[in-house]
C-alpha atoms as a PDB file:
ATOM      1  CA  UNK A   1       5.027  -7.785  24.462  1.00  0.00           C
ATOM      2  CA  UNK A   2       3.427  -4.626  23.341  1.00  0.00           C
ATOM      3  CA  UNK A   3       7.136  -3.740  21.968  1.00  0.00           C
ATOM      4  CA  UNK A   4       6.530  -6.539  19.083  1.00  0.00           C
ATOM      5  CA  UNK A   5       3.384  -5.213  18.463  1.00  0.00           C
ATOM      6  CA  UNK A   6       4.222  -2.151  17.685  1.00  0.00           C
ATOM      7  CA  UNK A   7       6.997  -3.106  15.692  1.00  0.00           C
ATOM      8  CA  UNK A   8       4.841  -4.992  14.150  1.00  0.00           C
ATOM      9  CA  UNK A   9       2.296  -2.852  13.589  1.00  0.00           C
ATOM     10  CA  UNK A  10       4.498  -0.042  12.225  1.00  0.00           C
ATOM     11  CA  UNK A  11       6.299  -3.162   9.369  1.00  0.00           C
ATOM     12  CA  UNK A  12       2.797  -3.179   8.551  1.00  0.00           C
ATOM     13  CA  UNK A  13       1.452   0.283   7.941  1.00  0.00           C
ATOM     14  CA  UNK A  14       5.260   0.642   5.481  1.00  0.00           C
ATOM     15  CA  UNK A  15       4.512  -2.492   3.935  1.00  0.00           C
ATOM     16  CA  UNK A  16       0.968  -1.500   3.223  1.00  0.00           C
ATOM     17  CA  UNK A  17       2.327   1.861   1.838  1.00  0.00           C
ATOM     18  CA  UNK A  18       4.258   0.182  -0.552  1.00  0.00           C
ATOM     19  CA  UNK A  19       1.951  -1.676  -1.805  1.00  0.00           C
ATOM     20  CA  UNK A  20      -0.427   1.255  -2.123  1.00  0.00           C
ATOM     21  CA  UNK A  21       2.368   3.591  -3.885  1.00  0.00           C
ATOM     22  CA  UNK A  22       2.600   0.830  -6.507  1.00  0.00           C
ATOM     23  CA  UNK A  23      -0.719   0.359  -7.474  1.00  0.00           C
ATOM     24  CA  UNK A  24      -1.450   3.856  -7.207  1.00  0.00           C
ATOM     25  CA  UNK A  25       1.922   4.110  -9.834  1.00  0.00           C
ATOM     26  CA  UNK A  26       0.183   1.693 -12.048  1.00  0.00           C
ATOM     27  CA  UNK A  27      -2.686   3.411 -12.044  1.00  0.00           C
ATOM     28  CA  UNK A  28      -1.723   6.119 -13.446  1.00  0.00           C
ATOM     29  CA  UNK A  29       0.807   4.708 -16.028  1.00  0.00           C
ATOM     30  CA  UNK A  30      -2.555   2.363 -17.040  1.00  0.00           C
ATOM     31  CA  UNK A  31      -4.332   5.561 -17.565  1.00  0.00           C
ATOM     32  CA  UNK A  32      -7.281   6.319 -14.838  1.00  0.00           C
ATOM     33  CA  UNK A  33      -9.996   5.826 -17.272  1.00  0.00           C
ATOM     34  CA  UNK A  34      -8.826   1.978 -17.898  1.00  0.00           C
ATOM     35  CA  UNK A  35      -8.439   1.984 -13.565  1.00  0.00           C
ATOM     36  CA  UNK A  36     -10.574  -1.128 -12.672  1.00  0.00           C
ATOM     37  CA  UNK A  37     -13.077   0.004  -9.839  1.00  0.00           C
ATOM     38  CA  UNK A  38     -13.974  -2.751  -7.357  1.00  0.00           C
END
């Protein structure tokens, strides 16, 4: 049980990473100034 968890888990934390290494990307390419802060 706690083996698909942690598989789980860890799918997660890359998947999240991705995401967060592409907006980060567009960020910068959208300048930081123009960055929408929420």
């Amino acid at each position: 049980m706690w083996d698909i968890i942690s598989i789980v888990a860890i799918f997660a934390v890359l998947y999240l990473g991705r995401e967060l290494k592409i907006a980060v990307a567009t960020a910068r390419a959208s300048g930081w100034n123009n960055f929408p802060h929420s």
